[in-house]
PDB file of N, CA and C in Angstrom:
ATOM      1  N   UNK A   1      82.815 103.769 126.160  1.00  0.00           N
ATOM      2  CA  UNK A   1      83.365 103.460 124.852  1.00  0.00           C
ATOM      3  C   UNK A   1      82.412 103.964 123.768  1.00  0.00           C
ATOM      4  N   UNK A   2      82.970 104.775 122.486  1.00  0.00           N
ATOM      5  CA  UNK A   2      82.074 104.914 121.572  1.00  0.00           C
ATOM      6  C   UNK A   2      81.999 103.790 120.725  1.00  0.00           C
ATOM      7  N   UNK A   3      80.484 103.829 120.119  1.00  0.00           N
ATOM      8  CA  UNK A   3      79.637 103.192 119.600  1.00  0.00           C
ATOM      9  C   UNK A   3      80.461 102.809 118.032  1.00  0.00           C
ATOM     10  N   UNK A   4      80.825 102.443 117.138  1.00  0.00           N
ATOM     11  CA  UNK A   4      81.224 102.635 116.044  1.00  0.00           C
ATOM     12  C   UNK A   4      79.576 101.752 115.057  1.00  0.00           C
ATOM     13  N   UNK A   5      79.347 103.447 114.049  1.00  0.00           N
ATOM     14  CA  UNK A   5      78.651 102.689 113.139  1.00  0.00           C
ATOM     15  C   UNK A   5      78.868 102.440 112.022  1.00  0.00           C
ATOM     16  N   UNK A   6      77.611 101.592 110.765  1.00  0.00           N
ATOM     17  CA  UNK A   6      78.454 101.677 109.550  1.00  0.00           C
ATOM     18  C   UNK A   6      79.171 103.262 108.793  1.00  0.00           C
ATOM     19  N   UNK A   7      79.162 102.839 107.918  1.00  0.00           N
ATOM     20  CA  UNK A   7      79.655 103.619 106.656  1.00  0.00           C
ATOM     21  C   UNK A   7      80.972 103.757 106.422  1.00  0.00           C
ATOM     22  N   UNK A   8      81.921 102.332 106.943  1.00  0.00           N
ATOM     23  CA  UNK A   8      83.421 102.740 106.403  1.00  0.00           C
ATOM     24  C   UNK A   8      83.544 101.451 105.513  1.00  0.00           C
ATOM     25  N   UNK A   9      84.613 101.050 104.817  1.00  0.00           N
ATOM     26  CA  UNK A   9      85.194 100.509 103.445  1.00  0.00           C
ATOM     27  C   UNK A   9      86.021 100.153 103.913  1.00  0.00           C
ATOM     28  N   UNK A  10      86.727  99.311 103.848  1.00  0.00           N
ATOM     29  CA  UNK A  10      88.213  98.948 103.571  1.00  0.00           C
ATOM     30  C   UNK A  10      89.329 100.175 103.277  1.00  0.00           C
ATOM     31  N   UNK A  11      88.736 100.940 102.179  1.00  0.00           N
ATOM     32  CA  UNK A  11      89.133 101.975 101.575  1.00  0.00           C
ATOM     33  C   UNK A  11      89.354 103.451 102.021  1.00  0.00           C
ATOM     34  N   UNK A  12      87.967 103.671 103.203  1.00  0.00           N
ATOM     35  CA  UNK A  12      88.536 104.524 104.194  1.00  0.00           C
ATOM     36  C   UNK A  12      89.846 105.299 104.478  1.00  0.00           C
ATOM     37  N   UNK A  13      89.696 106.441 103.958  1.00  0.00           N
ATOM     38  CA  UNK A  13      91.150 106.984 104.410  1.00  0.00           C
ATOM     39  C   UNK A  13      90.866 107.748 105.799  1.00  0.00           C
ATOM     40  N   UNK A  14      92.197 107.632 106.862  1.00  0.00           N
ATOM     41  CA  UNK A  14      92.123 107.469 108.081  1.00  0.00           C
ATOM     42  C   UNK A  14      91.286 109.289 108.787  1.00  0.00           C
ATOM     43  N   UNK A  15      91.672 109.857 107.397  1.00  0.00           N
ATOM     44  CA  UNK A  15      91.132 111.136 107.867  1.00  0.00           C
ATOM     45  C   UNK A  15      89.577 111.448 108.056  1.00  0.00           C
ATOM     46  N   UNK A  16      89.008 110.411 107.644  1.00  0.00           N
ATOM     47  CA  UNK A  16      87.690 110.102 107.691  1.00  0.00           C
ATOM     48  C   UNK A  16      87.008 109.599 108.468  1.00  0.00           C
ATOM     49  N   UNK A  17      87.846 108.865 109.535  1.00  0.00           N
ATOM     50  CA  UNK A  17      87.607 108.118 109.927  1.00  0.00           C
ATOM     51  C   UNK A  17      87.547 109.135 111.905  1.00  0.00           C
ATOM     52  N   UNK A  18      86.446 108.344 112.837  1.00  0.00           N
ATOM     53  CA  UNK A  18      85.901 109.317 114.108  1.00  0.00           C
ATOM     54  C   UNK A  18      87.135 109.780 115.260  1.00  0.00           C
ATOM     55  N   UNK A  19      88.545 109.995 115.212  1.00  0.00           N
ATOM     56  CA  UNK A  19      89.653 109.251 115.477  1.00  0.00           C
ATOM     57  C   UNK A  19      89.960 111.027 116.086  1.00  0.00           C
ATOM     58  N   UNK A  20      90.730 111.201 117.404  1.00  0.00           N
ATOM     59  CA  UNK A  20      91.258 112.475 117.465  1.00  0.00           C
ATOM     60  C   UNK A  20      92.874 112.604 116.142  1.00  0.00           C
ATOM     61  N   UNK A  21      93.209 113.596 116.315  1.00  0.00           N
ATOM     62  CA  UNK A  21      94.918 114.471 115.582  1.00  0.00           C
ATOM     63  C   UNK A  21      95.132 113.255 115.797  1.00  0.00           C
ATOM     64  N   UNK A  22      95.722 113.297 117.587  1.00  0.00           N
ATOM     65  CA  UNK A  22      96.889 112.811 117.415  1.00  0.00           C
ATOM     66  C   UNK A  22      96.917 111.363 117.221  1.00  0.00           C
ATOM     67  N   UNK A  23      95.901 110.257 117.256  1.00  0.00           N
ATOM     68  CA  UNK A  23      95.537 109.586 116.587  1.00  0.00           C
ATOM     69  C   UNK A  23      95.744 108.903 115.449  1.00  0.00           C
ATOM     70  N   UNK A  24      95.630 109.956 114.591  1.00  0.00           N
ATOM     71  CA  UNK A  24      96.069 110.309 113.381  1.00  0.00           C
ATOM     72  C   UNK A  24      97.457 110.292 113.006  1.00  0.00           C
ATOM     73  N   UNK A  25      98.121 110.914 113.473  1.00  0.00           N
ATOM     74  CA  UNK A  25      99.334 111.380 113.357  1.00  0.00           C
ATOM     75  C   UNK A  25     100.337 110.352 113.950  1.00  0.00           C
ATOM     76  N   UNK A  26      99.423 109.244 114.915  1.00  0.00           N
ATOM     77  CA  UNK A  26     100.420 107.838 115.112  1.00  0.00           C
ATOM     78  C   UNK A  26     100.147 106.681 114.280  1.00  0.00           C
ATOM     79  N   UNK A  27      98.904 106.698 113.702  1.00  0.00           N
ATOM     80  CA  UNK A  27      98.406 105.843 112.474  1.00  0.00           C
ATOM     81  C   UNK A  27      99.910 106.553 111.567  1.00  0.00           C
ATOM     82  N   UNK A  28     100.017 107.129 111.161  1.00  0.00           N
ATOM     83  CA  UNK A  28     100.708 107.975 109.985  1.00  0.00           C
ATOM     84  C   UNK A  28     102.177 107.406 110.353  1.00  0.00           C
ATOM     85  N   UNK A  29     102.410 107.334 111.814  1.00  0.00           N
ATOM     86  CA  UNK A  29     103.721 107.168 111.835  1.00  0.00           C
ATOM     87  C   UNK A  29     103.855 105.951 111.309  1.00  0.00           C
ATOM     88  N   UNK A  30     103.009 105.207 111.257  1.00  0.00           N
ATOM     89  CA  UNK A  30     103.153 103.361 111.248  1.00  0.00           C
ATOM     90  C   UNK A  30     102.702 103.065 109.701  1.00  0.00           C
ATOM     91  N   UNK A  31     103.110 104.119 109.029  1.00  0.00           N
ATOM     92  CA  UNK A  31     102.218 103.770 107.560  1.00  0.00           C
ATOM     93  C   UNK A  31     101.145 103.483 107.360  1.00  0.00           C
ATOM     94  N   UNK A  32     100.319 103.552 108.171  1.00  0.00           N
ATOM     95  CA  UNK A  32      98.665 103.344 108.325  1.00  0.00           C
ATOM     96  C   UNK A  32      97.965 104.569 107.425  1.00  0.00           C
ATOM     97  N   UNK A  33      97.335 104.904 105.999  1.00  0.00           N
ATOM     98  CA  UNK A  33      96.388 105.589 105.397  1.00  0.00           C
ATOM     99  C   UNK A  33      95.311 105.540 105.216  1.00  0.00           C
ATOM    100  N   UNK A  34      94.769 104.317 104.924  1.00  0.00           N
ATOM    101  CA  UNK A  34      93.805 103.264 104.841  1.00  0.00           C
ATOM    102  C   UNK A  34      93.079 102.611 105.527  1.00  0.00           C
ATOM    103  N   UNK A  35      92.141 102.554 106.338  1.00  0.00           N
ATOM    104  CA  UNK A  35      91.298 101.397 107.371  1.00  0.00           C
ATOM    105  C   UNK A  35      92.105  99.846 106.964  1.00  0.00           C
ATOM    106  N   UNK A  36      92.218  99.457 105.736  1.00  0.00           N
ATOM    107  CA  UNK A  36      92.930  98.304 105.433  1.00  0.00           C
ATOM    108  C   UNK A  36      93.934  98.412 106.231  1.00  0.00           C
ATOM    109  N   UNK A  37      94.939  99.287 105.898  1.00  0.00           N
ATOM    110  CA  UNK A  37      96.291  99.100 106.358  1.00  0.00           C
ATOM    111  C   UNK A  37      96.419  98.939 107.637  1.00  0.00           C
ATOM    112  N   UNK A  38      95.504  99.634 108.313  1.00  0.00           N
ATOM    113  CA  UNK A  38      95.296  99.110 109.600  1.00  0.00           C
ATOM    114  C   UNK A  38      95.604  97.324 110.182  1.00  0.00           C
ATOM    115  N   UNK A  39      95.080  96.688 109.339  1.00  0.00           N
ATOM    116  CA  UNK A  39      95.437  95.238 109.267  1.00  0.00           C
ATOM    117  C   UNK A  39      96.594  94.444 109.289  1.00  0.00           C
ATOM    118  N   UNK A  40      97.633  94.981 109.200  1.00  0.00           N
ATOM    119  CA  UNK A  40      98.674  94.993 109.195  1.00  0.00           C
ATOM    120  C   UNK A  40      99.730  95.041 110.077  1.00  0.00           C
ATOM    121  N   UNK A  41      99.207  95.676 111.225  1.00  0.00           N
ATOM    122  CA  UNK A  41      99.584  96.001 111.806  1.00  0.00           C
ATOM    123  C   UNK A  41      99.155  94.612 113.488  1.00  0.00           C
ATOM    124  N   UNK A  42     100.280  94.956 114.311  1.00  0.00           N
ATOM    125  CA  UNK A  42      99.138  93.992 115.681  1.00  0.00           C
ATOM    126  C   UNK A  42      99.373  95.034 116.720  1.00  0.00           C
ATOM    127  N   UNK A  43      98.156  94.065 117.338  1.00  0.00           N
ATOM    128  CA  UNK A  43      97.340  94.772 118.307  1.00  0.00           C
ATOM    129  C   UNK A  43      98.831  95.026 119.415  1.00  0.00           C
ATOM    130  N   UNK A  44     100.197  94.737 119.246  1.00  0.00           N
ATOM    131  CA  UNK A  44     101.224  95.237 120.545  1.00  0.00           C
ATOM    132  C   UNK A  44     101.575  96.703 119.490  1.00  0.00           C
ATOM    133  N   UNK A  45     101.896  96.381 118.685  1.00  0.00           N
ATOM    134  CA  UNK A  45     102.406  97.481 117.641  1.00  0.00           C
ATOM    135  C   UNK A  45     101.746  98.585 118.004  1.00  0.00           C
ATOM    136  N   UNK A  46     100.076  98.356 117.705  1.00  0.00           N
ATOM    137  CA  UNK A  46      99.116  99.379 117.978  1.00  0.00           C
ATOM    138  C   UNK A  46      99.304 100.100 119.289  1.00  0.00           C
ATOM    139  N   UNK A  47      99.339  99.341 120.728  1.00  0.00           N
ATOM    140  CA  UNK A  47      99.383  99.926 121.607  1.00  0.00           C
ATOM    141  C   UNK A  47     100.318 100.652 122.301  1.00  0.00           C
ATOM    142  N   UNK A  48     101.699 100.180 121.479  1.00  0.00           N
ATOM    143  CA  UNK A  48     102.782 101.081 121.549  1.00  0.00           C
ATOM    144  C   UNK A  48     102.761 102.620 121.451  1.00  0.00           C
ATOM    145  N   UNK A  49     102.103 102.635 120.803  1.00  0.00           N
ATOM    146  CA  UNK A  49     102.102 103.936 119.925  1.00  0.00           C
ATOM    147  C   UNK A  49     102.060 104.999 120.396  1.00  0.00           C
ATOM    148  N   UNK A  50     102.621 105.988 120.589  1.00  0.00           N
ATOM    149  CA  UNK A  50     102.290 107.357 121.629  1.00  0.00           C
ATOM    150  C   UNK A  50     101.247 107.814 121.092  1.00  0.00           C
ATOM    151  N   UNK A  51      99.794 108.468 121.587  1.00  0.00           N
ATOM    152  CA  UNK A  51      98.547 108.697 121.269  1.00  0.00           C
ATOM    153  C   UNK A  51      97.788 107.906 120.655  1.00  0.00           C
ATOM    154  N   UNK A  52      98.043 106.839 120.851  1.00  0.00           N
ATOM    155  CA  UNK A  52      97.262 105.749 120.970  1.00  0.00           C
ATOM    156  C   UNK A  52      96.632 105.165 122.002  1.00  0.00           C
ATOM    157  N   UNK A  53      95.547 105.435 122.817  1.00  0.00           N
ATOM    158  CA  UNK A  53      95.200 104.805 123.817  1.00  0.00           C
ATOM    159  C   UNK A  53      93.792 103.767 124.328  1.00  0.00           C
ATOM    160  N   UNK A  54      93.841 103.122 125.376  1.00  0.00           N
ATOM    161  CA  UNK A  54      93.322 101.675 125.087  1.00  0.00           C
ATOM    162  C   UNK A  54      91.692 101.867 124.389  1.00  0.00           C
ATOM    163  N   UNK A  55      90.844 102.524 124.576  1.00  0.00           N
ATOM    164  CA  UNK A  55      90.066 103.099 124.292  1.00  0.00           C
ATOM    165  C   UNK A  55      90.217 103.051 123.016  1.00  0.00           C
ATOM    166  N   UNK A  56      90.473 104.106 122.313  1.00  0.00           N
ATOM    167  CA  UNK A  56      91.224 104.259 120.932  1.00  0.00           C
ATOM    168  C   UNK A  56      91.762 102.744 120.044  1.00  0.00           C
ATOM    169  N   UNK A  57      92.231 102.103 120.681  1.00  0.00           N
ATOM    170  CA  UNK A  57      92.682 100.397 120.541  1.00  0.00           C
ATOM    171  C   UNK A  57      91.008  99.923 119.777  1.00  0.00           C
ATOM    172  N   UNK A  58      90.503  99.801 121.257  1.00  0.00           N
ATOM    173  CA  UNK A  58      89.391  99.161 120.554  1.00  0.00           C
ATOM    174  C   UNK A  58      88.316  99.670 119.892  1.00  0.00           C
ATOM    175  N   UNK A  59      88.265 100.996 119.918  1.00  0.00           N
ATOM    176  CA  UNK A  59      87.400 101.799 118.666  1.00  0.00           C
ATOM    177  C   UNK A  59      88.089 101.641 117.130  1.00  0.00           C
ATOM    178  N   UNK A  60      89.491 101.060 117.550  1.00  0.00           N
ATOM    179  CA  UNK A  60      89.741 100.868 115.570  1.00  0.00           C
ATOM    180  C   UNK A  60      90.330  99.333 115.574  1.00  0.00           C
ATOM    181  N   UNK A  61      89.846  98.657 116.368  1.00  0.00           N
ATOM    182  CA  UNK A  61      89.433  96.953 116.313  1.00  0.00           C
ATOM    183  C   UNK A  61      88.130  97.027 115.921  1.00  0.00           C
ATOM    184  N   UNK A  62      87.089  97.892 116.325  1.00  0.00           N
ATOM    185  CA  UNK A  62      86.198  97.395 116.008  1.00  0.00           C
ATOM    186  C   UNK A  62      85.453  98.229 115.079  1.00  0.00           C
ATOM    187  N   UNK A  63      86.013  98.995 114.249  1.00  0.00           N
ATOM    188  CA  UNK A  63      86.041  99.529 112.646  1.00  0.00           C
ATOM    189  C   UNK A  63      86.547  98.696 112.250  1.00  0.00           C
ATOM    190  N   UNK A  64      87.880  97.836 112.545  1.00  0.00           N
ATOM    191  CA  UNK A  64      88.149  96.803 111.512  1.00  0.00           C
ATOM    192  C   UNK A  64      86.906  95.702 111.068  1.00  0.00           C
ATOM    193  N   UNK A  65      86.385  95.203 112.323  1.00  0.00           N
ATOM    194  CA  UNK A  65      85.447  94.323 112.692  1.00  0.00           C
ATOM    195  C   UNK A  65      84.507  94.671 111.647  1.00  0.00           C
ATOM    196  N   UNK A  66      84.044  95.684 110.909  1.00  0.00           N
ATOM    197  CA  UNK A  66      82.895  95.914 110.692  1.00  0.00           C
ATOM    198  C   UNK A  66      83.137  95.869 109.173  1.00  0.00           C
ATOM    199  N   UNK A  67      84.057  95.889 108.352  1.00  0.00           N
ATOM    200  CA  UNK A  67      84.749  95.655 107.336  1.00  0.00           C
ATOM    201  C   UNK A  67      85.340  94.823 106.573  1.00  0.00           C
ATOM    202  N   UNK A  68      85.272  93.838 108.330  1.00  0.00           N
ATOM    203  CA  UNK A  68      85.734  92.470 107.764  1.00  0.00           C
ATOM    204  C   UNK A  68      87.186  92.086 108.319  1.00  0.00           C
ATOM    205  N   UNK A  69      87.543  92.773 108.782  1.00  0.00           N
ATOM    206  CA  UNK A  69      89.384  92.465 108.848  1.00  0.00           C
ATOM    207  C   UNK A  69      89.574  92.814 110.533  1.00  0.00           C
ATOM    208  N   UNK A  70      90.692  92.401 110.281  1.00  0.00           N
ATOM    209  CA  UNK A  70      91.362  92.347 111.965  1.00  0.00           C
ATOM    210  C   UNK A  70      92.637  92.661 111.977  1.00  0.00           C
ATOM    211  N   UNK A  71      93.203  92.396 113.284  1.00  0.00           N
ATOM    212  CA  UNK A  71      94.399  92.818 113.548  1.00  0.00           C
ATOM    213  C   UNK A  71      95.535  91.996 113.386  1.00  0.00           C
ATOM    214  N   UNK A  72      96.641  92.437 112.677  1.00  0.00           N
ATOM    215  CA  UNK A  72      97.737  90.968 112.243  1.00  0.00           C
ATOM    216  C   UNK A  72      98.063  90.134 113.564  1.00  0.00           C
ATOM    217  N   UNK A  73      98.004  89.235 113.239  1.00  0.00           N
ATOM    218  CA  UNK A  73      98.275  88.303 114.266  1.00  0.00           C
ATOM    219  C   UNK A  73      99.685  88.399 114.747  1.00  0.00           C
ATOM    220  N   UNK A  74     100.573  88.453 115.923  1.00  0.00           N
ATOM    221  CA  UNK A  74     101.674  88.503 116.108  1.00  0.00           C
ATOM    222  C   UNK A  74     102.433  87.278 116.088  1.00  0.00           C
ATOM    223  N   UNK A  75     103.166  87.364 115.187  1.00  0.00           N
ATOM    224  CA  UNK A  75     104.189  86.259 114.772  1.00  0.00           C
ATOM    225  C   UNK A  75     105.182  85.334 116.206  1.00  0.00           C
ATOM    226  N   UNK A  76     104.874  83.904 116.381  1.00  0.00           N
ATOM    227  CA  UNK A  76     105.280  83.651 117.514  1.00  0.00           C
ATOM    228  C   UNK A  76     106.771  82.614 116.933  1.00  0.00           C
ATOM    229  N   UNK A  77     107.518  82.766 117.902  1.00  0.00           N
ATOM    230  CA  UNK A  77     108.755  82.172 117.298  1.00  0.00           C
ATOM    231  C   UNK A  77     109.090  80.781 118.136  1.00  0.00           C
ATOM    232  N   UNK A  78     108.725  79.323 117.757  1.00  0.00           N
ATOM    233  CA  UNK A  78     109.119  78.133 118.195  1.00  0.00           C
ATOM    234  C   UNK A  78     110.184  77.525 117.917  1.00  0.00           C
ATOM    235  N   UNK A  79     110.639  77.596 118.585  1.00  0.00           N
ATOM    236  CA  UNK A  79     111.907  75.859 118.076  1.00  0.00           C
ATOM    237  C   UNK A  79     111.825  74.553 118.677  1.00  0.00           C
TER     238      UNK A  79
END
């Protein structure tokens, strides 16, 4: 697993960020621009994703981690 160090923001735009294309290009599908927006999103959403893989999962859990933020919690439905 790579190491993630500082130097990202909240503000981070994703192109900046240590991430392959296609990566990229599944962040993009999900409206993801931002390291924030990332937050938004949960961790099933994330792993859905075609070029998204588990690896990849937790290298941008734990850029969130370092920023402060996490992954949306997935909404559970009781009655």
């Amino acid at each position: 697993m790579r190491l993630v160090q500082g130097g990202f923001a909240k503000e981070t735009h994703i192109d900046a960020l240590p991430i392959s294309k296609r990566t990229r290009e599944a962040l993009r599908r999900m409206s993801v621009w931002y390291l924030e927006d990332l937050a938004e999103v949960t961790d099933a959403e994330l792993r859905q994703q075609q070029g998204v893989g588990e690896s990849t999962c937790e290298l941008l859990i734990e850029m969130l981690k370092t920023v402060g933020l996490h992954l949306r919690e997935a909404e559970s439905f009781e009655r």
